[in-house]
Protein backbone atom coordinates (compact mmCIF):
# COMPACT_ATOMS: atom_id res chain seq x y z
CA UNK A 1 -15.39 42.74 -44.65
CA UNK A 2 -12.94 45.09 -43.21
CA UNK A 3 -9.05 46.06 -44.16
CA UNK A 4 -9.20 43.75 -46.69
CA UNK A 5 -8.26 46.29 -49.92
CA UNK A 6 -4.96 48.32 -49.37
CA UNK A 7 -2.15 49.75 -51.42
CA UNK A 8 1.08 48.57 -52.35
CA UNK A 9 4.22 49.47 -54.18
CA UNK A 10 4.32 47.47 -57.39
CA UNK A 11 8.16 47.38 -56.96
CA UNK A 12 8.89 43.62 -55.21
CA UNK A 13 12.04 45.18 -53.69
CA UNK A 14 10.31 48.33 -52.01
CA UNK A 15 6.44 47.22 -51.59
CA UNK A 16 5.64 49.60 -49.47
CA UNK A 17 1.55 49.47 -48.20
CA UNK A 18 -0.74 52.00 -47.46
CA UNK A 19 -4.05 52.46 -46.45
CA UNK A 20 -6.90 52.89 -49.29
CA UNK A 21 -8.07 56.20 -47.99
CA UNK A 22 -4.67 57.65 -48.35
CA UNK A 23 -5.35 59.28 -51.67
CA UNK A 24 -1.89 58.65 -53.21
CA UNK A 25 -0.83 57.77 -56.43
CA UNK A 26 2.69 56.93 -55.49
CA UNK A 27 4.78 55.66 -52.67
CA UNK A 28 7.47 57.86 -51.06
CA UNK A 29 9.77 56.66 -53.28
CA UNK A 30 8.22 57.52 -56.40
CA UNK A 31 6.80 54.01 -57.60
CA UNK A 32 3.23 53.68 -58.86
CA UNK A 33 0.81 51.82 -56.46
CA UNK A 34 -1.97 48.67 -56.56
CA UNK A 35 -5.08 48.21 -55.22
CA UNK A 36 -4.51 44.69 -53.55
CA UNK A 37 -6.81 42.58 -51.81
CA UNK A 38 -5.73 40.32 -49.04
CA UNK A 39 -8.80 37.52 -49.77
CA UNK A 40 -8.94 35.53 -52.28
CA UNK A 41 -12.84 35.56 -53.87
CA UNK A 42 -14.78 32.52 -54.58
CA UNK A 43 -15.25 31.06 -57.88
CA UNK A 44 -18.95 30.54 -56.84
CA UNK A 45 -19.04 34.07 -58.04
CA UNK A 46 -19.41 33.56 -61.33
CA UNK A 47 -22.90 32.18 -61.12
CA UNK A 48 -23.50 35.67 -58.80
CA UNK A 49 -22.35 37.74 -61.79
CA UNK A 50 -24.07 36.02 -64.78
CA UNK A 51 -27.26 36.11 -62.05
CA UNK A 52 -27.04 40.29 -61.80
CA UNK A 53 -27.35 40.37 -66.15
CA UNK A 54 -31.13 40.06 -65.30
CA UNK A 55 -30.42 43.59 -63.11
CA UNK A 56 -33.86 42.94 -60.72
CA UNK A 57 -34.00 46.72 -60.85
CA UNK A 58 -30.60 47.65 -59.28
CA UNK A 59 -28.15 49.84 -61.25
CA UNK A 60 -25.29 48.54 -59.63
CA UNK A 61 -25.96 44.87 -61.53
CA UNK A 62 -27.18 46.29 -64.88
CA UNK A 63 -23.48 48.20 -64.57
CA UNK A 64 -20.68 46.63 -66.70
CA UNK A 65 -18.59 47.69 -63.75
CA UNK A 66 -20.46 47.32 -60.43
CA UNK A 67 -21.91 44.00 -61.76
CA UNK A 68 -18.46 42.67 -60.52
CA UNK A 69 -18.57 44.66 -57.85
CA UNK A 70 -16.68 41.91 -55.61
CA UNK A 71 -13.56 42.02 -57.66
CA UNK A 72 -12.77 45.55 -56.65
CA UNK A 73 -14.51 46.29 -53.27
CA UNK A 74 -11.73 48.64 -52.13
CA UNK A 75 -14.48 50.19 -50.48
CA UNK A 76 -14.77 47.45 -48.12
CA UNK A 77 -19.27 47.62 -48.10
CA UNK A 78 -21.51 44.77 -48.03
CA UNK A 79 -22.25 44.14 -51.79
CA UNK A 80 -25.19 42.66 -51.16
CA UNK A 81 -26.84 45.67 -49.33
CA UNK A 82 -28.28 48.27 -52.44
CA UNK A 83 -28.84 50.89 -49.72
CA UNK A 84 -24.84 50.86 -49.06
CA UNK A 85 -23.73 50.51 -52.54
CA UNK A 86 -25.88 53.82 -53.32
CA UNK A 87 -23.84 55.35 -50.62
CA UNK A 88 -20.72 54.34 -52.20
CA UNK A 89 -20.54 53.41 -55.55
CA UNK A 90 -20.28 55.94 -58.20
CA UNK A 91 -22.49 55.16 -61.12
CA UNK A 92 -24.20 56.92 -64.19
CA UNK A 93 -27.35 54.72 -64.07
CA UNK A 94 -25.71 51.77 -64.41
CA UNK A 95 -25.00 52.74 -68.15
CA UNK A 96 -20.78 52.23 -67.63
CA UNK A 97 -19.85 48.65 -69.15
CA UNK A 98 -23.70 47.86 -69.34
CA UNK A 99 -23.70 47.74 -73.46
CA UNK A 100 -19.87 46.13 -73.83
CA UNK A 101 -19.44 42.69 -74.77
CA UNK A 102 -17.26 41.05 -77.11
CA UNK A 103 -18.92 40.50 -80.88
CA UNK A 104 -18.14 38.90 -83.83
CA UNK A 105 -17.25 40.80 -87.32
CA UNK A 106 -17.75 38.74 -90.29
CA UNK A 107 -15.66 41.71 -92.79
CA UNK A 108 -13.37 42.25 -90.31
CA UNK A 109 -12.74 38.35 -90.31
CA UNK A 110 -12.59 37.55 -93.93
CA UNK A 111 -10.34 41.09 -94.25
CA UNK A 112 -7.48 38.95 -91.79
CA UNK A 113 -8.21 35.81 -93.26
CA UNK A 114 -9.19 33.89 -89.88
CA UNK A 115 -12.20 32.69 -89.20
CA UNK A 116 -15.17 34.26 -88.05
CA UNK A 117 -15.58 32.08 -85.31
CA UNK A 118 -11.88 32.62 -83.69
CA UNK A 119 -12.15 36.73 -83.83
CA UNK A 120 -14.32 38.58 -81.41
CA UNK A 121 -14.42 42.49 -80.75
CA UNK A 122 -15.84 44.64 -77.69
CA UNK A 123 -16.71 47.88 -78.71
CA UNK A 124 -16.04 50.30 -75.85
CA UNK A 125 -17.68 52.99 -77.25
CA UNK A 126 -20.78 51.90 -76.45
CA UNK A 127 -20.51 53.19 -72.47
CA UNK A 128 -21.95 56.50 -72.18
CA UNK A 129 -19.07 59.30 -72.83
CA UNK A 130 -18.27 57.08 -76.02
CA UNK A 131 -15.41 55.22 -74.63
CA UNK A 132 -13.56 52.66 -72.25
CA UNK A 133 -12.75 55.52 -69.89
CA UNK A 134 -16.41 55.67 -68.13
CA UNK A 135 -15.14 51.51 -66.63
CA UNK A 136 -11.83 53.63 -65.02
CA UNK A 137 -14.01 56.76 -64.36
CA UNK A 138 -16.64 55.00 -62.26
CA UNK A 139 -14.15 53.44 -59.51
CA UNK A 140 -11.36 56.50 -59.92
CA UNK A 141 -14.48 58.71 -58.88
CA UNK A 142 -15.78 56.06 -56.37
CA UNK A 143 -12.50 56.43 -54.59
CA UNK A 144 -12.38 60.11 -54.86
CA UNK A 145 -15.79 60.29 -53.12
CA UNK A 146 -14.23 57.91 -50.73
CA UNK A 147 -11.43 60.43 -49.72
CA UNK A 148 -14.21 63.40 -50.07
CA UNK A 149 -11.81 64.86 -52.66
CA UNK A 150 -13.93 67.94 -54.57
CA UNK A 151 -12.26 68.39 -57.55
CA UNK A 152 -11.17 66.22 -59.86
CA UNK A 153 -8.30 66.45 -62.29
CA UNK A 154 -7.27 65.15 -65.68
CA UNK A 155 -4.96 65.53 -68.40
CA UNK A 156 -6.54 64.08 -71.80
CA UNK A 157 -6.19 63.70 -75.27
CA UNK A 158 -10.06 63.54 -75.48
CA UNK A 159 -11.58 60.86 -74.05
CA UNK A 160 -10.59 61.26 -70.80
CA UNK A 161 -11.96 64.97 -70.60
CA UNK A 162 -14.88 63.57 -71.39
CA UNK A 163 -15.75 60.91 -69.34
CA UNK A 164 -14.13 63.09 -66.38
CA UNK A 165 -16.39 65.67 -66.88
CA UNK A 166 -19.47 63.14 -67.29
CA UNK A 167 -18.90 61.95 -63.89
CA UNK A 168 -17.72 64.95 -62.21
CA UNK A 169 -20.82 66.23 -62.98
CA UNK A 170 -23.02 63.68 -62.32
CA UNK A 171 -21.45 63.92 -58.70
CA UNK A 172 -21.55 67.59 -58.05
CA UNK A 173 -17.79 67.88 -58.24
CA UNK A 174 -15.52 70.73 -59.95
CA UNK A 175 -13.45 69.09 -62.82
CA UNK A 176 -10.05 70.85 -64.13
CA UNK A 177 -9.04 69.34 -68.02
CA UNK A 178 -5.49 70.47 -68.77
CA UNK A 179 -5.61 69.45 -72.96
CA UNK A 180 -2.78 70.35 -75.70
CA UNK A 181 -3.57 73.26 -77.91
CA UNK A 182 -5.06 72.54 -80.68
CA UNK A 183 -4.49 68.62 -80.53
CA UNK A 184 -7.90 66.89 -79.94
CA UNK A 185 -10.74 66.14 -81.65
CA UNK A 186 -13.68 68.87 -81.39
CA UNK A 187 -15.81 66.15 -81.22
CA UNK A 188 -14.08 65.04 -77.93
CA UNK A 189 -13.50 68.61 -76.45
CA UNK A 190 -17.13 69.72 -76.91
CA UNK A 191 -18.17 67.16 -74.46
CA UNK A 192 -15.97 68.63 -71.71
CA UNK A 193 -17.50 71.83 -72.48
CA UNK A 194 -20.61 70.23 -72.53
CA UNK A 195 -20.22 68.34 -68.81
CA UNK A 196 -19.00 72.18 -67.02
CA UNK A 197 -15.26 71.11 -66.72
CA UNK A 198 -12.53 74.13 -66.53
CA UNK A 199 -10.52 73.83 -69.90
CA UNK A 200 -6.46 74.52 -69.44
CA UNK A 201 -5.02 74.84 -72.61
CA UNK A 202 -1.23 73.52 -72.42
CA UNK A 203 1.30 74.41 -75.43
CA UNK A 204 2.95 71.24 -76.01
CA UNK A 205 1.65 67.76 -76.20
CA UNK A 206 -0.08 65.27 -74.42
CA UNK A 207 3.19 65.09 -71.71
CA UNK A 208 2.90 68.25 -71.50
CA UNK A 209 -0.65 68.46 -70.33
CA UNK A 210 -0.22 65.53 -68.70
CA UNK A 211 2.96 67.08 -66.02
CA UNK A 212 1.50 70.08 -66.09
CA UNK A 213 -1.89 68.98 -64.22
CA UNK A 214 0.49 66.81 -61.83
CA UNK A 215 2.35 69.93 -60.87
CA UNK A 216 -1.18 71.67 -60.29
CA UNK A 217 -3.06 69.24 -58.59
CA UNK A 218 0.00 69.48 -55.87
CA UNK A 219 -0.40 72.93 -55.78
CA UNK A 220 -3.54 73.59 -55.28
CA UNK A 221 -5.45 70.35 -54.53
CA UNK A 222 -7.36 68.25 -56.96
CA UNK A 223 -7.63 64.24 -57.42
CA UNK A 224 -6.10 63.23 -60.26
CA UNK A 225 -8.21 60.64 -62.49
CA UNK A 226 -5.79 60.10 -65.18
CA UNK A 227 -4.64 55.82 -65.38
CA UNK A 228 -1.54 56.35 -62.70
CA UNK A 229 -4.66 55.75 -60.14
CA UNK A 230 -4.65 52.62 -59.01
CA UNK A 231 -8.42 52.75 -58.92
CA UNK A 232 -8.65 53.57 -62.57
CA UNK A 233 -7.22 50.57 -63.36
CA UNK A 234 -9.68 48.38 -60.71
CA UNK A 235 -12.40 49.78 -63.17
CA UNK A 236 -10.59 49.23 -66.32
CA UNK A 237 -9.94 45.23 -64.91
CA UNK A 238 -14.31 45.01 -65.86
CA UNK A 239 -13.24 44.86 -69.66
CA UNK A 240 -11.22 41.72 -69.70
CA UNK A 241 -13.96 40.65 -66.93
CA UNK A 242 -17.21 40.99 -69.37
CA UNK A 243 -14.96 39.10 -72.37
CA UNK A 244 -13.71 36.59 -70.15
CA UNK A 245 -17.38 36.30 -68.79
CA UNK A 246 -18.73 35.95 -72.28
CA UNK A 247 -16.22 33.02 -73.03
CA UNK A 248 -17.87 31.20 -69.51
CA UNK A 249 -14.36 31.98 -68.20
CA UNK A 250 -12.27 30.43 -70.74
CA UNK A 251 -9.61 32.64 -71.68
CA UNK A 252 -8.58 33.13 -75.89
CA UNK A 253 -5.43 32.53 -76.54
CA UNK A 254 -5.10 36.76 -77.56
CA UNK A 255 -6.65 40.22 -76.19
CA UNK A 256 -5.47 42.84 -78.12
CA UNK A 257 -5.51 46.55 -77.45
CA UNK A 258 -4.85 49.95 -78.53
CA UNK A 259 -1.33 51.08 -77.07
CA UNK A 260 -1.50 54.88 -75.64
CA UNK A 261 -0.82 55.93 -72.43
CA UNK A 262 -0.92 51.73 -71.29
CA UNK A 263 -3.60 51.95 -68.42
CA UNK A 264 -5.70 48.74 -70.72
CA UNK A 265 -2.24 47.15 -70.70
CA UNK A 266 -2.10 47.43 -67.15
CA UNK A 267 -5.06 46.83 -66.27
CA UNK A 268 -5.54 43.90 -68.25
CA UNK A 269 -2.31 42.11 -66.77
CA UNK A 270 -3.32 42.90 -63.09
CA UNK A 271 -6.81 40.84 -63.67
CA UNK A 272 -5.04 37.82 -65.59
CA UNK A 273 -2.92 38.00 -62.90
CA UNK A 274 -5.40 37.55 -60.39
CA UNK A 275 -7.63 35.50 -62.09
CA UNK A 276 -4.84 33.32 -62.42
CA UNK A 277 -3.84 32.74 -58.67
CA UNK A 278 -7.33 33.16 -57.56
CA UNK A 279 -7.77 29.81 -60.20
CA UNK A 280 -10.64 31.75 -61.97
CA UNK A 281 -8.78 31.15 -65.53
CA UNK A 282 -6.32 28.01 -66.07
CA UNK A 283 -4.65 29.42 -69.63
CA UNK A 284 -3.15 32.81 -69.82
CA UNK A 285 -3.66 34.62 -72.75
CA UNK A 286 -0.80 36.32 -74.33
CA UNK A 287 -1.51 40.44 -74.72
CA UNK A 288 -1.08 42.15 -77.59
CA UNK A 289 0.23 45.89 -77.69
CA UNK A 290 -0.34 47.79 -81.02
CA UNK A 291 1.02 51.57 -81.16
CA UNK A 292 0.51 54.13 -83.28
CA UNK A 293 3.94 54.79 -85.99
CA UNK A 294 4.08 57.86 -84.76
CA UNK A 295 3.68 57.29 -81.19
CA UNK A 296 5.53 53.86 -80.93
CA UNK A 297 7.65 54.42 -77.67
CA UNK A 298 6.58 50.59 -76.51
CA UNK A 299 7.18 49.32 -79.67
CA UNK A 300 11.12 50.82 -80.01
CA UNK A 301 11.62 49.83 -76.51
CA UNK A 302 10.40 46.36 -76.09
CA UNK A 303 11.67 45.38 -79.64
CA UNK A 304 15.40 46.63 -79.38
CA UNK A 305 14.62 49.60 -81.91
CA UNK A 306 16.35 52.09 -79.82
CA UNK A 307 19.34 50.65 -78.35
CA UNK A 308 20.03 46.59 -78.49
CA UNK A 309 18.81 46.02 -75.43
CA UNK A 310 15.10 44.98 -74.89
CA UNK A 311 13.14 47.06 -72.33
CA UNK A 312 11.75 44.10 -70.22
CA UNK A 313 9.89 44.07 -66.43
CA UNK A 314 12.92 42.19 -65.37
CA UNK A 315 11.36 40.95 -61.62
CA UNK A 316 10.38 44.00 -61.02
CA UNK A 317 13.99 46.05 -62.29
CA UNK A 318 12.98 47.58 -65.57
CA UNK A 319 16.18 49.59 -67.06
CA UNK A 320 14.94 52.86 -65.94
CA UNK A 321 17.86 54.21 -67.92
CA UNK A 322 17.26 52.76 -71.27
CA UNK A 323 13.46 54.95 -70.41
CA UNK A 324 15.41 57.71 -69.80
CA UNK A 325 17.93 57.62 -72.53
CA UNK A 326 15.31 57.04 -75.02
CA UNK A 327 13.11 60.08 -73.68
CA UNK A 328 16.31 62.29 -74.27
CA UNK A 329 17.26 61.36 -77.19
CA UNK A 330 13.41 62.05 -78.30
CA UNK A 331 14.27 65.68 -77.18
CA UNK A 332 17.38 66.05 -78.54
CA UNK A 333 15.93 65.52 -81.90
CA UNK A 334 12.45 66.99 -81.35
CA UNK A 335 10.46 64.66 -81.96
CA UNK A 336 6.95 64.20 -81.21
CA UNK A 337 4.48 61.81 -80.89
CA UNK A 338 2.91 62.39 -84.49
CA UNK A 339 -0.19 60.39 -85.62
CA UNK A 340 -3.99 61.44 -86.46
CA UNK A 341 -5.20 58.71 -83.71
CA UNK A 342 -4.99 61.31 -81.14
CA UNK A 343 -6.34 59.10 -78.66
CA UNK A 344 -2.99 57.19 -78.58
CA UNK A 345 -0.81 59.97 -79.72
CA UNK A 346 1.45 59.80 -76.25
CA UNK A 347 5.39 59.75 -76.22
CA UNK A 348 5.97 59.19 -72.69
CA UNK A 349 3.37 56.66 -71.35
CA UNK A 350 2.18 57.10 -67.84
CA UNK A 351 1.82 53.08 -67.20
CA UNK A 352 5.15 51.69 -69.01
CA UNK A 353 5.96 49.54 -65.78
CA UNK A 354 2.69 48.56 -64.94
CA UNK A 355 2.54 47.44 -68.87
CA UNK A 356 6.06 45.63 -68.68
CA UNK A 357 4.46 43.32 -66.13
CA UNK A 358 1.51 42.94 -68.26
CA UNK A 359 3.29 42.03 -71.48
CA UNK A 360 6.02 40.02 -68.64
CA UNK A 361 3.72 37.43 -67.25
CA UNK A 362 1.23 36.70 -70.53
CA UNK A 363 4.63 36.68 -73.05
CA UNK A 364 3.11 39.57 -74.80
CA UNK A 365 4.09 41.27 -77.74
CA UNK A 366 4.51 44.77 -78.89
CA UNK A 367 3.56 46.05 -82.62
CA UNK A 368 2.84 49.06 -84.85
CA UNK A 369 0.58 49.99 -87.54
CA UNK A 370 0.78 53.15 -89.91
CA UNK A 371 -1.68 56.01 -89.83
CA UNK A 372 -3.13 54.12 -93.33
CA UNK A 373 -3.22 50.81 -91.75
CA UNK A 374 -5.74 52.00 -88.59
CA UNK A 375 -8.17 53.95 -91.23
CA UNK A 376 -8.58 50.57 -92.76
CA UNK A 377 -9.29 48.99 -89.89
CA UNK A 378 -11.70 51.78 -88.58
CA UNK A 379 -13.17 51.30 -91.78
CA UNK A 380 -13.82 48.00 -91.79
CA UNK A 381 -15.24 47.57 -88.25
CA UNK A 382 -17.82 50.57 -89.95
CA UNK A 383 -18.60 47.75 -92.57
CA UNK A 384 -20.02 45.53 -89.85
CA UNK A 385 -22.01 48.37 -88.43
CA UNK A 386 -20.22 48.82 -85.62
CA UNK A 387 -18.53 52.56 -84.80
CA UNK A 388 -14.85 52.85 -83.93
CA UNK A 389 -12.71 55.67 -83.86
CA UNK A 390 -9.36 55.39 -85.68
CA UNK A 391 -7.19 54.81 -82.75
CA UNK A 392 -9.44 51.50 -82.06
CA UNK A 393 -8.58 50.80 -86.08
CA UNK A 394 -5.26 49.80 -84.77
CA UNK A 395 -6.74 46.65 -82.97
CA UNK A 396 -7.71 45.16 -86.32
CA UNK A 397 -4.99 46.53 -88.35
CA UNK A 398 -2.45 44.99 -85.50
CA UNK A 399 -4.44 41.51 -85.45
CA UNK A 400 -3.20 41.81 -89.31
CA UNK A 401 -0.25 42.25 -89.53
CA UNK A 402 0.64 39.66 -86.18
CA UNK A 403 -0.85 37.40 -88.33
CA UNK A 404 0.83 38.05 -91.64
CA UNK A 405 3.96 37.67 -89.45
CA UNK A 406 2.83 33.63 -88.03
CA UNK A 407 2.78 35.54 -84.75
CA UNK A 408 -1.19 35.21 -84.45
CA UNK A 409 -2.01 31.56 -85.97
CA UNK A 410 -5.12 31.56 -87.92
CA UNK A 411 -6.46 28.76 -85.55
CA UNK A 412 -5.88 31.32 -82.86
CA UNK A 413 -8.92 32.56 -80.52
CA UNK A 414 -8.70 36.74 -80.40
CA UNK A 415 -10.84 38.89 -78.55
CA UNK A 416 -9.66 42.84 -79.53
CA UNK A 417 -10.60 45.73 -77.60
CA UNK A 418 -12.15 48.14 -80.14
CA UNK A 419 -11.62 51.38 -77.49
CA UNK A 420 -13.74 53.94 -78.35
CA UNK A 421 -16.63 54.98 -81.09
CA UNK A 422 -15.37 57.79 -83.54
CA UNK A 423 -15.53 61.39 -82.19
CA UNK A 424 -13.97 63.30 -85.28
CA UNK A 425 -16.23 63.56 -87.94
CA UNK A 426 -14.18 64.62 -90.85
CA UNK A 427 -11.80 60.92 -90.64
CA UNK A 428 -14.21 58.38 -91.84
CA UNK A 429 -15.53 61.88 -94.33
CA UNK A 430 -12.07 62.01 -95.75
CA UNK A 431 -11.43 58.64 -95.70
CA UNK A 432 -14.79 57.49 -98.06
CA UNK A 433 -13.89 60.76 -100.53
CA UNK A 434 -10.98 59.26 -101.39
CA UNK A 435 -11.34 56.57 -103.89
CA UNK A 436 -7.69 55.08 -103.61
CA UNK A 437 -8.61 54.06 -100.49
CA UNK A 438 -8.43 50.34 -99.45
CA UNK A 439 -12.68 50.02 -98.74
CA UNK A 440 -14.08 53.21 -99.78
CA UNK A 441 -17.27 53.96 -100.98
CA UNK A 442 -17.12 57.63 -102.29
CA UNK A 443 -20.36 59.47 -103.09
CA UNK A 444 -21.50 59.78 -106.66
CA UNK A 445 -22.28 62.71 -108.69
């Protein structure tokens, strides 16, 4: 298979192409990019894929990523050949995606009044660094090897830094975290620390961290892993992939995820999309956005909370402006993404347009949930004996409240995206001491 993957312009009135070894992350005239692939893959492999979940030895089927290897071969190898996919394919052991799959949650059920059978969550924090990132991580890295890039770069809220680092490492590669001060987890910093990464501490926020490692890795050379790489989002397509694949390809009528930075937004849409003309999946299901209070830039935009007019993809013309005016007026009155769910604690997110689409072609909707609302929902996924941090608390909490509203029917089929497993010690701690608290169990004297 040759010149099959390339790069294009997700604008439909500029889509420019370039080649996959260009190592950009936008075209010239500043618009983010796809991975796109020119051949459509046969449905025959589905019975390939559900074949590799007995792995026959090879780490590249017991991976939750490289298991669908032939959904993102931007690096254009013979799949089939282990010898080449060594070569190529960047992989901790096959341990990214291997443990993710959706499950069932009895508490969490009864607690939104569905039932048990229509509600199914995939914990992410099952892959390695404790969270989706290690499905991006995998084929951002794979491409970075591609384009022998030796230093990788990332700005994170916690997660990031940490699967960066994991892989970096893993790969022999130098790996710069730019982080706000004193604005993530310890829990989540200590594993950057822990992998060898360079720690640049940023005053300001997430968007600060975040434009200040752009501006570096210009300067002085470094491949940047956070979600506006195209490839990051191939690997982050796997998650829909494995629920889809555990639902023998018949798509819910919801997926529902966390809303930070948007990369799971994205990269959800661009596989239903796919799946959809590639005839994989006959229903679209609709996509479910669920921000943070205190980080609910989606939410004011898409609703009409800012300014009348609804932020919508619009073919492909987005009101840039309405972005824009909303980001100033942010600044104007100071304020700051403000939420202890640091993981989606982002003002300005990196994927908005890429996320418009999403929400655009599966008639998506946008919600929020309070800081209280996620702990509950952390909290409850706990009850099942299942670990989520409280930014994943949102999915449940969100599933809630849609329903509460008539958005969600209770006859619905929802499959939520629990992100990540819990990384700050002292939440669910703080959470159980207090007894006013909606399912806590505080210790006894």
């Amino acid at each position: 298979m040759q010149d099959n993957a390339y790069l294009k312009c997700i604008d439909p009135q500029c889509g420019l192409e370039y080649a996959i070894k260009s190592g950009i992350l936008e075209c010239r005239k500043g618009h983010l990019l796809d991975v796109k692939y020119k051949k459509n893959p046969s449905r025959a492999l589905k019975e390939l894929f559900y074949s590799r979940r007995n792995p026959q030895g090879s780490i590249f089927n017991e991976s939750g990523v490289w298991r669908f290897r032939e959904l993102l071969n931007f690096c254009e190898i013979d799949t089939g050949n282990l010898e080449e996919c060594s070569q190529h394919l960047v992989s901790l052991d096959g341990a990214e995606g291997r443990q993710s799959k959706p499950y069932h949650m009895s508490r969490v059920a009864e607690f939104l009044e569905i039932p048990n059978d229509n509600l199914l969550l995939q914990p992410e924090g099952y892959n390695p660094s404790g969270s989706f990132k290690d499905n991006g991580m995998a084929a951002a890295v794979t491409h970075a090897k591609l384009v022998n890039a030796k230093k990788i770069v990332c700005a994170s809220t916690g997660n990031t830094s940490a699967a960066a680092g994991m892989y970096a490492a893993n790969e022999n590669m130098e790996c710069d975290v730019y982080i706000p001060a004193g604005q993530i987890a310890p829990g989540k910093l200590s594993q950057a620390y822990q992998f060898g990464a360079q720690i640049i501490e940023v005053d300001g926020n997430f968007d600060d961290a975040f434009s200040k490692s752009l501006e570096d890795a210009k300067k002085y050379g470094g491949y940047t892993v956070n979600s506006i790489n195209p490839f990051r989002i191939e690997g982050q397509k796997t998650i829909p992939f494995r629920a889809l694949e555990n639902q023998n390809w018949e798509a819910p009528d919801w997926i529902v995820y966390p809303g930070g930075a948007l990369g799971n937004t994205s990269s959800c849409g661009k596989c239903l999309i796919e799946l959809y003309e590639w005839g994989w999946i006959k229903k679209i299901p609709r996509i479910a956005v669920v921000n943070a209070e205190g980080a609910s830039t989606l939410y004011d935009l898409y609703n009409g909370k800012f300014e009348e007019t609804k932020l919508r993809w619009n073919k492909g013309r987005p009101d840039i402006e309405l972005i824009q005016r909303y980001y100033a007026f942010l600044d104007k009155k100071g304020i700051r993404p403000k939420t202890k769910a640091t993981a989606i604690q982002i003002g300005r997110p990196s994927n908005i347009l890429k996320g418009l689409r999403a929400l655009d072609f599966t008639n998506g909707v946008v919600t929020q949930v309070s800081d209280s609302e996620m702990l509950d929902g952390m909290s409850i996924v706990g009850l099942n004996g299942f670990d989520c941090e409280m930014a994943s608390g949102s999915v449940p909490a969100g599933i809630r409240k849609l329903i509460q509203e008539e958005i969600i029917k209770k006859d619905d089929v929802v499959i939520g995206i629990l992100t990540g497993r819990q990384k700050d010690a002292m939440l669910p701690v703080d959470y159980h001491n207090n007894p006013n608290n909606r399912f806590a169990i505080p210790p006894k004297q």
